[in-house]
PDB file of N, CA and C in Angstrom:
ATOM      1  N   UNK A   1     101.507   0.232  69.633  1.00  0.00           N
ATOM      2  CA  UNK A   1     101.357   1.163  68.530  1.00  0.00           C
ATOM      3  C   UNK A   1     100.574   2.382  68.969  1.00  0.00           C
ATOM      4  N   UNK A   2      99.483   2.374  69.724  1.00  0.00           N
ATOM      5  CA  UNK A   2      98.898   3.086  70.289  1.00  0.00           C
ATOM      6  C   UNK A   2      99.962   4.490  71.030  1.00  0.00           C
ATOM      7  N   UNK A   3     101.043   3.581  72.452  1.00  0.00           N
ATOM      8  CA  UNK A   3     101.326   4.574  72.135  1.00  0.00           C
ATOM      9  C   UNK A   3     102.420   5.364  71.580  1.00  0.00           C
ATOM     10  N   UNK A   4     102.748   4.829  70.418  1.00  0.00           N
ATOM     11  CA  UNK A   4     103.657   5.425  69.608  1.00  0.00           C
ATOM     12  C   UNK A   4     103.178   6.934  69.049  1.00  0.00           C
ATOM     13  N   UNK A   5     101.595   6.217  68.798  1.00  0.00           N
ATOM     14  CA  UNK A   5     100.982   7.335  67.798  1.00  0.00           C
ATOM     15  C   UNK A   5     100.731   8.786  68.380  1.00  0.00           C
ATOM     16  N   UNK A   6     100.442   8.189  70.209  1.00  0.00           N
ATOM     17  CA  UNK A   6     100.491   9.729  70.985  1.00  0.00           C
ATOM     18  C   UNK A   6     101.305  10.250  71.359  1.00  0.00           C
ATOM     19  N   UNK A   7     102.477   9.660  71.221  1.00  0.00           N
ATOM     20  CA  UNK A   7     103.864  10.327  71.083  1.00  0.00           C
ATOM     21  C   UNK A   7     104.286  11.189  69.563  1.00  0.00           C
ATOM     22  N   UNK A   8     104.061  10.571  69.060  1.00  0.00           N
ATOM     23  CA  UNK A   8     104.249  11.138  67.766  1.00  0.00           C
ATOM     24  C   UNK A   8     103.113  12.761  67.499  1.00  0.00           C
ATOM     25  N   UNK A   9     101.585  11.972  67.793  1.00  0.00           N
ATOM     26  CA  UNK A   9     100.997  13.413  68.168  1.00  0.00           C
ATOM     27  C   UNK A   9     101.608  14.482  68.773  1.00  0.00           C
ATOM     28  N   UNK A  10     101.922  14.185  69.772  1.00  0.00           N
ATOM     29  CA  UNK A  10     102.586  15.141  71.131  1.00  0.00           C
ATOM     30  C   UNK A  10     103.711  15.628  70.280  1.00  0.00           C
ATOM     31  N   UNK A  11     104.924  14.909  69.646  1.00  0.00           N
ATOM     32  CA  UNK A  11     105.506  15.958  69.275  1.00  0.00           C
ATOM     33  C   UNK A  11     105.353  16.956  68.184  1.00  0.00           C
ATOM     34  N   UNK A  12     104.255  16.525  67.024  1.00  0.00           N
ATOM     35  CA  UNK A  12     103.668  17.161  66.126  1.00  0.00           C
ATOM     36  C   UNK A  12     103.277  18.663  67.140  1.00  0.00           C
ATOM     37  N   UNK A  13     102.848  18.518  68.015  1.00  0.00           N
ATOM     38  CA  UNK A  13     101.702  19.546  69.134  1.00  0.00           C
ATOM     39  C   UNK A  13     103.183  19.881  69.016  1.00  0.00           C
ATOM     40  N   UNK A  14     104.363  19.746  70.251  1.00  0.00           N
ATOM     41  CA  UNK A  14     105.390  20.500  69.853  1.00  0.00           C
ATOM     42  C   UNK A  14     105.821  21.128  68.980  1.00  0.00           C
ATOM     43  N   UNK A  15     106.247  20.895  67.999  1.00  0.00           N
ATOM     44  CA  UNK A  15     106.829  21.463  66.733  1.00  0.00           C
ATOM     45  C   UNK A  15     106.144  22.270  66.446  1.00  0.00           C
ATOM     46  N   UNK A  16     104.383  22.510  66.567  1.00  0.00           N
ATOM     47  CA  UNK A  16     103.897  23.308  66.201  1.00  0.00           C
ATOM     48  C   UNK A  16     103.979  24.694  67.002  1.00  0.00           C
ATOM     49  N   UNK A  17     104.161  24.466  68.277  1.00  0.00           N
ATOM     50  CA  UNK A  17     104.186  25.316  69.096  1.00  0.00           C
ATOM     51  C   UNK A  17     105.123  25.987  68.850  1.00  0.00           C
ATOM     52  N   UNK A  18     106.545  25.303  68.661  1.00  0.00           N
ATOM     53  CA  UNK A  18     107.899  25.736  68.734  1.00  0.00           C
ATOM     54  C   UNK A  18     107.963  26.802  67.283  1.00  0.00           C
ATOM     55  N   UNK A  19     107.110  26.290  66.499  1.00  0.00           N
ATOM     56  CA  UNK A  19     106.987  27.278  65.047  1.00  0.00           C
ATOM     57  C   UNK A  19     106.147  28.706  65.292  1.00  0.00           C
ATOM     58  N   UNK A  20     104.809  28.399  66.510  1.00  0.00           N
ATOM     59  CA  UNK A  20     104.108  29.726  66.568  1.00  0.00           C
ATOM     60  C   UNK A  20     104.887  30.707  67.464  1.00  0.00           C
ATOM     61  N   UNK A  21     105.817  30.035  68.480  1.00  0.00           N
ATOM     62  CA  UNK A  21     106.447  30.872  69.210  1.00  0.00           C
ATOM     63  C   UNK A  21     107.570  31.588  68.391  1.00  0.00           C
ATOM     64  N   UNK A  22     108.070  30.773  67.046  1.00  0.00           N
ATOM     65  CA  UNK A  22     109.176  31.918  66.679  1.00  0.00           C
ATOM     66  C   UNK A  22     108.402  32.832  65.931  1.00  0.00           C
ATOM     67  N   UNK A  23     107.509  32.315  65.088  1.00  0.00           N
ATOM     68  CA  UNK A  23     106.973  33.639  64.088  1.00  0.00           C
ATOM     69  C   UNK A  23     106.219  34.929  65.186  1.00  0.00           C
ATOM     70  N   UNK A  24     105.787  34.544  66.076  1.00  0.00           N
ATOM     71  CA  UNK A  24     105.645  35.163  67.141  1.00  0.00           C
ATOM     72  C   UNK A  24     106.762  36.366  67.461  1.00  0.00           C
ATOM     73  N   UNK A  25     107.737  35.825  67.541  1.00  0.00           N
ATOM     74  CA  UNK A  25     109.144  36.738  68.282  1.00  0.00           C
ATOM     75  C   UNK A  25     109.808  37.461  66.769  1.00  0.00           C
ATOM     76  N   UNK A  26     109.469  37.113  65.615  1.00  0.00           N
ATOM     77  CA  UNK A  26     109.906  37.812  64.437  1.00  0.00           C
ATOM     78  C   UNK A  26     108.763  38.836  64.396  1.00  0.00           C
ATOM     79  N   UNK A  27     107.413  38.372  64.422  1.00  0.00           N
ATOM     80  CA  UNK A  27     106.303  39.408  64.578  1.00  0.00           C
ATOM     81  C   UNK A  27     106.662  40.821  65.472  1.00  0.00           C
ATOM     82  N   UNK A  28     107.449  40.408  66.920  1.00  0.00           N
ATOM     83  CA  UNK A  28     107.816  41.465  67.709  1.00  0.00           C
ATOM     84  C   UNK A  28     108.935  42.502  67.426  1.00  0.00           C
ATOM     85  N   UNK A  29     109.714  41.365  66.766  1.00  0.00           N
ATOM     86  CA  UNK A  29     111.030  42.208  66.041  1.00  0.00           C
ATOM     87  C   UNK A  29     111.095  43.399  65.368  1.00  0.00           C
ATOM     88  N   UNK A  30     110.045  42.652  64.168  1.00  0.00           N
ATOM     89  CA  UNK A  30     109.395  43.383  63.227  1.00  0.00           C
ATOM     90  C   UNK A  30     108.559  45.013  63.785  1.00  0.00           C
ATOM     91  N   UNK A  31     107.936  44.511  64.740  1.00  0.00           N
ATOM     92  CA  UNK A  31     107.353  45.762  65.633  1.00  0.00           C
ATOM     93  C   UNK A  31     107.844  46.627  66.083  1.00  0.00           C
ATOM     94  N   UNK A  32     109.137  45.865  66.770  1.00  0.00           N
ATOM     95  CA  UNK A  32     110.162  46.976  67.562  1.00  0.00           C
ATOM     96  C   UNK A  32     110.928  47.835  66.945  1.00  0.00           C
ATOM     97  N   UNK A  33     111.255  47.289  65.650  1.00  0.00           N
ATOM     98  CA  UNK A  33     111.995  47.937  64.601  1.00  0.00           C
ATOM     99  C   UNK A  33     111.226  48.933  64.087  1.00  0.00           C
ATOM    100  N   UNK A  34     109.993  48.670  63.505  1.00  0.00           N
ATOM    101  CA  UNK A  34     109.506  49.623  63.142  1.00  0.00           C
ATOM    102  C   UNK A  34     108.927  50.923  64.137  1.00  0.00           C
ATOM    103  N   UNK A  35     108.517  50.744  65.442  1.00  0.00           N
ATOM    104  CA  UNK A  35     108.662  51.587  66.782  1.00  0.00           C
ATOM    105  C   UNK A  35     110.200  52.264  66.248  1.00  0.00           C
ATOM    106  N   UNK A  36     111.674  51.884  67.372  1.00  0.00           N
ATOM    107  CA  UNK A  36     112.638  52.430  67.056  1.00  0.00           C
ATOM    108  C   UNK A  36     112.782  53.620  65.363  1.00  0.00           C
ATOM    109  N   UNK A  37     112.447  52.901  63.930  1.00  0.00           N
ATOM    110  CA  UNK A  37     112.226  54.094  63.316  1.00  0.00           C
ATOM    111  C   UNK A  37     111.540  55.233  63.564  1.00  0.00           C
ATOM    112  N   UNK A  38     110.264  54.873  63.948  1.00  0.00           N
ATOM    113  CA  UNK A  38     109.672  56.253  63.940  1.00  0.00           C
ATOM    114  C   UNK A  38     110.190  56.540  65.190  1.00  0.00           C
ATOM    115  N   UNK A  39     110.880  56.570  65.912  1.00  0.00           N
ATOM    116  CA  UNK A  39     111.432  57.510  67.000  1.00  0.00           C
ATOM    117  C   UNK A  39     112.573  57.980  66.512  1.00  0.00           C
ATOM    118  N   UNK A  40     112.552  58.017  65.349  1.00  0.00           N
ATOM    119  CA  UNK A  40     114.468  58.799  64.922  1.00  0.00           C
ATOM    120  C   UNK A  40     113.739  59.845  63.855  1.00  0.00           C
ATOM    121  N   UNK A  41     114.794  61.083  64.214  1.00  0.00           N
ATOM    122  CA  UNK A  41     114.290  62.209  63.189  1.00  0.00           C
ATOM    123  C   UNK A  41     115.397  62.822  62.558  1.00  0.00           C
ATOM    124  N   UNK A  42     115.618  62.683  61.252  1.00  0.00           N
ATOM    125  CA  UNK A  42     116.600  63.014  60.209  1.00  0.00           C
ATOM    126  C   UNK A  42     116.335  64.606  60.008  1.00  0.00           C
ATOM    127  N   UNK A  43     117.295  65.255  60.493  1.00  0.00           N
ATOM    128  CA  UNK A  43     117.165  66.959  59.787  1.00  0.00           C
ATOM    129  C   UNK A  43     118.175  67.260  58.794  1.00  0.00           C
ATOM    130  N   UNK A  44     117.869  67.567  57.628  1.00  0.00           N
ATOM    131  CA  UNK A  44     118.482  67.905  56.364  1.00  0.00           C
ATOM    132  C   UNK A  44     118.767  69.936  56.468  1.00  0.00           C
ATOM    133  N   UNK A  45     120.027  70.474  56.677  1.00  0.00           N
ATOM    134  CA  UNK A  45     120.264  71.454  56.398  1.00  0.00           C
ATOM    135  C   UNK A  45     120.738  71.658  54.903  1.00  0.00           C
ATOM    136  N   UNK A  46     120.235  72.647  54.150  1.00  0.00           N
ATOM    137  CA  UNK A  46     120.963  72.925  53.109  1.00  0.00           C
ATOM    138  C   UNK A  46     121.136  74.740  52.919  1.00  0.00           C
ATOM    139  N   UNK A  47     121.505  75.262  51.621  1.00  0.00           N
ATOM    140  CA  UNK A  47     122.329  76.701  51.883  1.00  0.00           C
ATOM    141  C   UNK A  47     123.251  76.888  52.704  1.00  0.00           C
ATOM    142  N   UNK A  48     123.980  75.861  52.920  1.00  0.00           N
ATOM    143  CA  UNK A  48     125.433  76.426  53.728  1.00  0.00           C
ATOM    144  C   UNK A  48     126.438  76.442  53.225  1.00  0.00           C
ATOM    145  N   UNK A  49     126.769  75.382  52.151  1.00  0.00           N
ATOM    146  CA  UNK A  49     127.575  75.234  50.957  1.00  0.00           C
ATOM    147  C   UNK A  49     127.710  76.291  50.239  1.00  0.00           C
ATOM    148  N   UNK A  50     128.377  77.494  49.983  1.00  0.00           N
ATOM    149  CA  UNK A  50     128.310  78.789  49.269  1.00  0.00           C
ATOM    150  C   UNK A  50     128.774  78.320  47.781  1.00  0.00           C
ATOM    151  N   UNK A  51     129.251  77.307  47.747  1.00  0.00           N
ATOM    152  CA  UNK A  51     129.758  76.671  46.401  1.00  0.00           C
ATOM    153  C   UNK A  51     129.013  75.764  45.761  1.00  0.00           C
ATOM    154  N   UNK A  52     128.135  75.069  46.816  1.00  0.00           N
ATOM    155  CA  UNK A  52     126.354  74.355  46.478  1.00  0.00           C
ATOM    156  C   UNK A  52     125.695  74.281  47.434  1.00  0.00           C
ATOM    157  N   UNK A  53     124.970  74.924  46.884  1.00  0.00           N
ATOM    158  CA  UNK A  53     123.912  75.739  47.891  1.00  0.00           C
ATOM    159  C   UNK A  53     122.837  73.891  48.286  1.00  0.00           C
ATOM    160  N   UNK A  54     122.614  73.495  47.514  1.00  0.00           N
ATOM    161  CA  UNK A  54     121.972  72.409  47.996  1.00  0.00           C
ATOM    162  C   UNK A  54     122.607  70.727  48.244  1.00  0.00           C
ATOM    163  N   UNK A  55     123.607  71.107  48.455  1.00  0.00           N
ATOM    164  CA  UNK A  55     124.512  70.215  48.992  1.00  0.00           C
ATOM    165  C   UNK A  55     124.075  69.891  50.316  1.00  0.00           C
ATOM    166  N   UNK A  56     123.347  68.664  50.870  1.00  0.00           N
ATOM    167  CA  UNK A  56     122.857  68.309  51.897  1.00  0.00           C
ATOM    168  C   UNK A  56     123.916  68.050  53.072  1.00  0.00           C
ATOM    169  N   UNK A  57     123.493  68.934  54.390  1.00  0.00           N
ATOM    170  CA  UNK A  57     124.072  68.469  55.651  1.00  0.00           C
ATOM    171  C   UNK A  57     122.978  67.592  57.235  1.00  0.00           C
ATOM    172  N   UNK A  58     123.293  66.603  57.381  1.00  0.00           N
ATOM    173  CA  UNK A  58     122.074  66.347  58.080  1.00  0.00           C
ATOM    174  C   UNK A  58     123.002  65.678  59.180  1.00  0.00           C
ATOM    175  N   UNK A  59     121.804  65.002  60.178  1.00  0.00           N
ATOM    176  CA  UNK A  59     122.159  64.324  60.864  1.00  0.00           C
ATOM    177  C   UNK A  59     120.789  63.775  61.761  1.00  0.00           C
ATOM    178  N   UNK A  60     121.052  62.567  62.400  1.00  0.00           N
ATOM    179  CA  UNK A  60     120.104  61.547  62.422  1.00  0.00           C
ATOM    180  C   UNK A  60     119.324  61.325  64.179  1.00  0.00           C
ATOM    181  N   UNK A  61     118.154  62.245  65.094  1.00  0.00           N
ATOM    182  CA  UNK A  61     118.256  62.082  66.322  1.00  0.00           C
ATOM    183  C   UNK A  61     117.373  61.222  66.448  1.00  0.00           C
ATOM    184  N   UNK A  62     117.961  60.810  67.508  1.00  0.00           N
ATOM    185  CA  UNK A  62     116.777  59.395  67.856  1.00  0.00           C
ATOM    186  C   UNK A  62     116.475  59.788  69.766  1.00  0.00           C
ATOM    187  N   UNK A  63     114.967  59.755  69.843  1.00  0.00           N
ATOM    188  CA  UNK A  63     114.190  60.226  71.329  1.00  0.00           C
ATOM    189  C   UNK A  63     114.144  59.033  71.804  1.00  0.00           C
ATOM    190  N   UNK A  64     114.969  58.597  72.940  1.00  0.00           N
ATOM    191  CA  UNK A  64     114.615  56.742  73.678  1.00  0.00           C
ATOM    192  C   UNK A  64     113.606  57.552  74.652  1.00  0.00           C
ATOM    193  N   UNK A  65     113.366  56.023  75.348  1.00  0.00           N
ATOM    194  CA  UNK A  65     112.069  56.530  76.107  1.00  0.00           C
ATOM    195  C   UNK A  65     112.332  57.632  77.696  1.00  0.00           C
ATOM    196  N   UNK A  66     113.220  57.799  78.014  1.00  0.00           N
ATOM    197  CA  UNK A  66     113.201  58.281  78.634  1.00  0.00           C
ATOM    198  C   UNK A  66     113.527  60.103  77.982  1.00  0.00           C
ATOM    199  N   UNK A  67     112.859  60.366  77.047  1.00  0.00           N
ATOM    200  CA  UNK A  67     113.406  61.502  76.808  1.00  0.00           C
ATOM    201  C   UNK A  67     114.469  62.226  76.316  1.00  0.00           C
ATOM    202  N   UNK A  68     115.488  61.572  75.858  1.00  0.00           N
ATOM    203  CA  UNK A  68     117.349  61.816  75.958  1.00  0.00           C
ATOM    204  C   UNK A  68     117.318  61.960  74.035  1.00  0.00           C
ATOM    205  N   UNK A  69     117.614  62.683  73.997  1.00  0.00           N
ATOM    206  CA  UNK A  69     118.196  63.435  72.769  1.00  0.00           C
ATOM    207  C   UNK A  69     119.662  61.945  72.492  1.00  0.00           C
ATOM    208  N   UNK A  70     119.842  61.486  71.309  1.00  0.00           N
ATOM    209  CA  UNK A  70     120.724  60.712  70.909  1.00  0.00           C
ATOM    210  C   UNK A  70     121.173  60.939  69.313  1.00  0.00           C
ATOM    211  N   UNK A  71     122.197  61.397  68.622  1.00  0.00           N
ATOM    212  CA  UNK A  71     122.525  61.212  67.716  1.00  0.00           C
ATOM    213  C   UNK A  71     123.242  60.193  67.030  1.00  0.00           C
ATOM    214  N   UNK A  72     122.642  59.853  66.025  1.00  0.00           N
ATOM    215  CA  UNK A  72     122.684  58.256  65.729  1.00  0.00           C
ATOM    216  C   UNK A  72     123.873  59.070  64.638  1.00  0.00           C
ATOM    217  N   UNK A  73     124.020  59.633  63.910  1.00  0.00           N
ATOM    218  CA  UNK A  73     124.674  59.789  62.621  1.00  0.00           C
ATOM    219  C   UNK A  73     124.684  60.731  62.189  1.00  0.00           C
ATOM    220  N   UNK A  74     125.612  61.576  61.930  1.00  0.00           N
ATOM    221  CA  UNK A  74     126.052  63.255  61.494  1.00  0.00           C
ATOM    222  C   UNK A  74     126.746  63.052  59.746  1.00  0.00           C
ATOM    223  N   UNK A  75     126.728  63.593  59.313  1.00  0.00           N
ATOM    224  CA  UNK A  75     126.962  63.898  57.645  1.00  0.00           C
ATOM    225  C   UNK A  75     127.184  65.170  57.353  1.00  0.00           C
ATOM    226  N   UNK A  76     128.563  65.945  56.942  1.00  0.00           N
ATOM    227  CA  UNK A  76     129.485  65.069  57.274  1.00  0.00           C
ATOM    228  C   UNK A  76     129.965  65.478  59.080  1.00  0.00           C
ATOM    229  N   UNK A  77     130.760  64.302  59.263  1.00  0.00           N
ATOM    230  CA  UNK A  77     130.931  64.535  60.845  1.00  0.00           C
ATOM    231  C   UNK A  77     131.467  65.802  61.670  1.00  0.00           C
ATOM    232  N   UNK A  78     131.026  65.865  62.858  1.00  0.00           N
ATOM    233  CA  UNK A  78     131.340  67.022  63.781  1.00  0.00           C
ATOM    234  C   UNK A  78     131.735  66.600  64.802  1.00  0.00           C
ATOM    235  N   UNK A  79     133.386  67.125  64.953  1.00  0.00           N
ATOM    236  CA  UNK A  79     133.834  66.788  66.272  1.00  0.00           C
ATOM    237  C   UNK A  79     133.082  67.302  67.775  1.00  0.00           C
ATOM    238  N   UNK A  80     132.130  68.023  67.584  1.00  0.00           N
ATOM    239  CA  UNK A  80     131.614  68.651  68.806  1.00  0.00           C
ATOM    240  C   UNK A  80     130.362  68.414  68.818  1.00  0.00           C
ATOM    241  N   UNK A  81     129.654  67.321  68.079  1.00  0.00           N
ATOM    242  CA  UNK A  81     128.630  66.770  68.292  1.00  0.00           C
ATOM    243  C   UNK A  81     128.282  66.861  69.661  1.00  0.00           C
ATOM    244  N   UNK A  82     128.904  65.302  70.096  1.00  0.00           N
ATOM    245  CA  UNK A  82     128.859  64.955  72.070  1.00  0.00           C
ATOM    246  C   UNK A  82     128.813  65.898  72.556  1.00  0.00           C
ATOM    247  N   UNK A  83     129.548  67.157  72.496  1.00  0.00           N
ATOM    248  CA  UNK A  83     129.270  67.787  73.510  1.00  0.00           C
ATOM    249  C   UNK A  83     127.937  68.969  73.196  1.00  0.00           C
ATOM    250  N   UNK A  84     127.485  69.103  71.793  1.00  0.00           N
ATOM    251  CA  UNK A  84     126.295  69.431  71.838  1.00  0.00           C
ATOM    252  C   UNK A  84     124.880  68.895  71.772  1.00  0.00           C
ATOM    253  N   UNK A  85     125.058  67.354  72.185  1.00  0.00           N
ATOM    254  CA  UNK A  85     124.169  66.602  72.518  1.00  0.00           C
ATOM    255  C   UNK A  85     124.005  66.580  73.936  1.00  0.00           C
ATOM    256  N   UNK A  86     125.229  66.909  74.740  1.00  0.00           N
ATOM    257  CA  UNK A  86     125.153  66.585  76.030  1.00  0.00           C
ATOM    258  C   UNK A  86     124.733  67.915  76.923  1.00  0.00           C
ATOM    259  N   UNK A  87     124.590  68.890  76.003  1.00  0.00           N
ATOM    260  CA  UNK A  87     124.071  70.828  76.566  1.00  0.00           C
ATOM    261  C   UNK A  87     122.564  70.051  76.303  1.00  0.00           C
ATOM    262  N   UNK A  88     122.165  69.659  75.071  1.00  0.00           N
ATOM    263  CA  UNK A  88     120.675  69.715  74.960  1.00  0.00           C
ATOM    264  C   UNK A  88     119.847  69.215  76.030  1.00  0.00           C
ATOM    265  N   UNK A  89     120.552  67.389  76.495  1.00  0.00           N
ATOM    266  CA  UNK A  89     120.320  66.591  77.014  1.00  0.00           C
ATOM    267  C   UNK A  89     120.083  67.917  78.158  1.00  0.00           C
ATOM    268  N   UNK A  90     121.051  68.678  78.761  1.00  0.00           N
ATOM    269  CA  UNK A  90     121.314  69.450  79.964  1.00  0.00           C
ATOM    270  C   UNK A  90     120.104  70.462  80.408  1.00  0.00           C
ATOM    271  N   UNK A  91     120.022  71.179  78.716  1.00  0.00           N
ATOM    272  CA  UNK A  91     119.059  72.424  78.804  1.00  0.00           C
ATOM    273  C   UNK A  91     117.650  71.795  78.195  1.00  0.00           C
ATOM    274  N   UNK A  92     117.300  70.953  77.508  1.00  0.00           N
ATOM    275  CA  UNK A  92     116.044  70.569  77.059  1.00  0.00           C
ATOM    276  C   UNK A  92     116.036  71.786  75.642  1.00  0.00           C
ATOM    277  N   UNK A  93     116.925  72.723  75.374  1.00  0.00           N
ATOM    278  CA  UNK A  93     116.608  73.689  74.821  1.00  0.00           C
ATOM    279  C   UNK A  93     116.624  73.432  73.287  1.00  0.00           C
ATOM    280  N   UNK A  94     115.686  73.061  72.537  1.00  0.00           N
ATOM    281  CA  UNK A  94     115.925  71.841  71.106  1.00  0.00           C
ATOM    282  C   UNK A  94     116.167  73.095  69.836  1.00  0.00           C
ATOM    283  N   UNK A  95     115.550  74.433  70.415  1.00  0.00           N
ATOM    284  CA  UNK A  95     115.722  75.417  69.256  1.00  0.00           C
ATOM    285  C   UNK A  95     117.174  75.517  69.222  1.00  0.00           C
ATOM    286  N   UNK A  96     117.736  75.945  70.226  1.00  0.00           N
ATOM    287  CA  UNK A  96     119.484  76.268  70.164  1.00  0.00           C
ATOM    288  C   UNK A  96     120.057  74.983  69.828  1.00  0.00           C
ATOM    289  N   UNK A  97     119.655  74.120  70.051  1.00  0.00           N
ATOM    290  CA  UNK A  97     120.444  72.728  69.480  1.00  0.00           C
ATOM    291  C   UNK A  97     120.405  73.082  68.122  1.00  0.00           C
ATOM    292  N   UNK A  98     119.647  73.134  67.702  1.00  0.00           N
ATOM    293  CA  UNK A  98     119.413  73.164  65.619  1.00  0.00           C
ATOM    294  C   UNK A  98     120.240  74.197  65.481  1.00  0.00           C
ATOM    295  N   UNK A  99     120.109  75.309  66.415  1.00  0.00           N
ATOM    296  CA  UNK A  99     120.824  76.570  65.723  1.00  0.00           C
ATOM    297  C   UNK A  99     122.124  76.735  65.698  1.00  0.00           C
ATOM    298  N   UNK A 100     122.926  75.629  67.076  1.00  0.00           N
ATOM    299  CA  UNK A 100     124.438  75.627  67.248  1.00  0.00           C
ATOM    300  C   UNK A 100     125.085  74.470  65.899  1.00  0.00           C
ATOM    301  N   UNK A 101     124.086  73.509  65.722  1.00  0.00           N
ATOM    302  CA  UNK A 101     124.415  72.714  64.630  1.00  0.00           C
ATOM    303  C   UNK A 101     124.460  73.130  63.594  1.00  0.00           C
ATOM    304  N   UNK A 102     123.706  73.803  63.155  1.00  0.00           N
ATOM    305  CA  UNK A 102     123.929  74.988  61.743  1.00  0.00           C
ATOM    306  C   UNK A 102     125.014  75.261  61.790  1.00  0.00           C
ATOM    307  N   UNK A 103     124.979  75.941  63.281  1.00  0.00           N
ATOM    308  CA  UNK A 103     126.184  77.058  62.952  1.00  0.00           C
ATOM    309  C   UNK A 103     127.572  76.150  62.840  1.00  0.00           C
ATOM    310  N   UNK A 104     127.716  74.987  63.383  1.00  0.00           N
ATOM    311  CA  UNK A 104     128.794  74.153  63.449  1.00  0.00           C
ATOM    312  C   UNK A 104     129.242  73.664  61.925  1.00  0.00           C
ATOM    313  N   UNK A 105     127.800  73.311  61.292  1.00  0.00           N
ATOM    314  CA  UNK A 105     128.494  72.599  59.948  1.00  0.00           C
ATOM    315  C   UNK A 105     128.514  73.954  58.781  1.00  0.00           C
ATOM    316  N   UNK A 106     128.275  75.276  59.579  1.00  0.00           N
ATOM    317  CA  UNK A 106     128.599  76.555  58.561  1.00  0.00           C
ATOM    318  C   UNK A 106     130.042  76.662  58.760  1.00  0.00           C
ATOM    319  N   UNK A 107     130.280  76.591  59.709  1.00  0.00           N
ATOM    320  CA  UNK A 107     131.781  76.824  59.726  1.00  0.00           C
ATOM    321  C   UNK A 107     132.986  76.032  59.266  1.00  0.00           C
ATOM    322  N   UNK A 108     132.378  74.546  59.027  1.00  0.00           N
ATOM    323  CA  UNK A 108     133.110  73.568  58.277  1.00  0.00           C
ATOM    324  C   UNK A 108     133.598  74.401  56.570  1.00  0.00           C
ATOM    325  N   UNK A 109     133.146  75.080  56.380  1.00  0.00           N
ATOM    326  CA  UNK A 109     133.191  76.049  54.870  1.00  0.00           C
ATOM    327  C   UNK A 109     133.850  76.595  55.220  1.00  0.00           C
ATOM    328  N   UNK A 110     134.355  77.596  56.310  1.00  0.00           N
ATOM    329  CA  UNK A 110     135.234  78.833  56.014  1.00  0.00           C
ATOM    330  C   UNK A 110     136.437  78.373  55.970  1.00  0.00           C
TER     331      UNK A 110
END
């Protein structure tokens, strides 16, 4: 009986472990996720709509760690996104990025 009971201990000690290690790895999840948000930056254009002026155009960049410009999500979409993600990526130049994107979803109107 004896040692039943330190077997039975021992796996109690397991199970417990096996429980701190997952809340553990949800704890990290939880972390990483919230990291990854704050590395994404939503820019809202509006006045381009001449028919509603506050009719929202945005789109969604996210900075990974190495620096790299990534667009997660355009509203509404632009076929020439990629390739004006891939000048920025090129030139680092983040003012002309905003300003070619303007100008991209102004022209969706004419």
């Amino acid at each position: 009986m004896n040692e039943m009971s330190r077997i039975l201990l021992d796996m109690q000690d397991k199970e417990k472990q096996k429980d701190d290690l997952i809340a553990s790895i949800q704890q990290l999840r939880e972390e990483q996720a919230r990291k990854k948000d704050s590395e994404q930056l939503q820019f809202v254009f509006r006045n381009i709509n001449h028919k509603d002026l506050e009719c929202p155009y945005t789109f969604i960049l996210w900075l990974n760690a190495e620096g790299e410009y990534t667009v997660i999500s355009c509203d509404p979409p632009l076929e020439c996104m990629p390739q004006l993600e891939k000048k920025v990526r090129e030139t680092n130049n983040f003012s002309a990025f905003l300003a070619n994107v303007r100008k991209e979803f102004a022209a969706l109107n004419l």
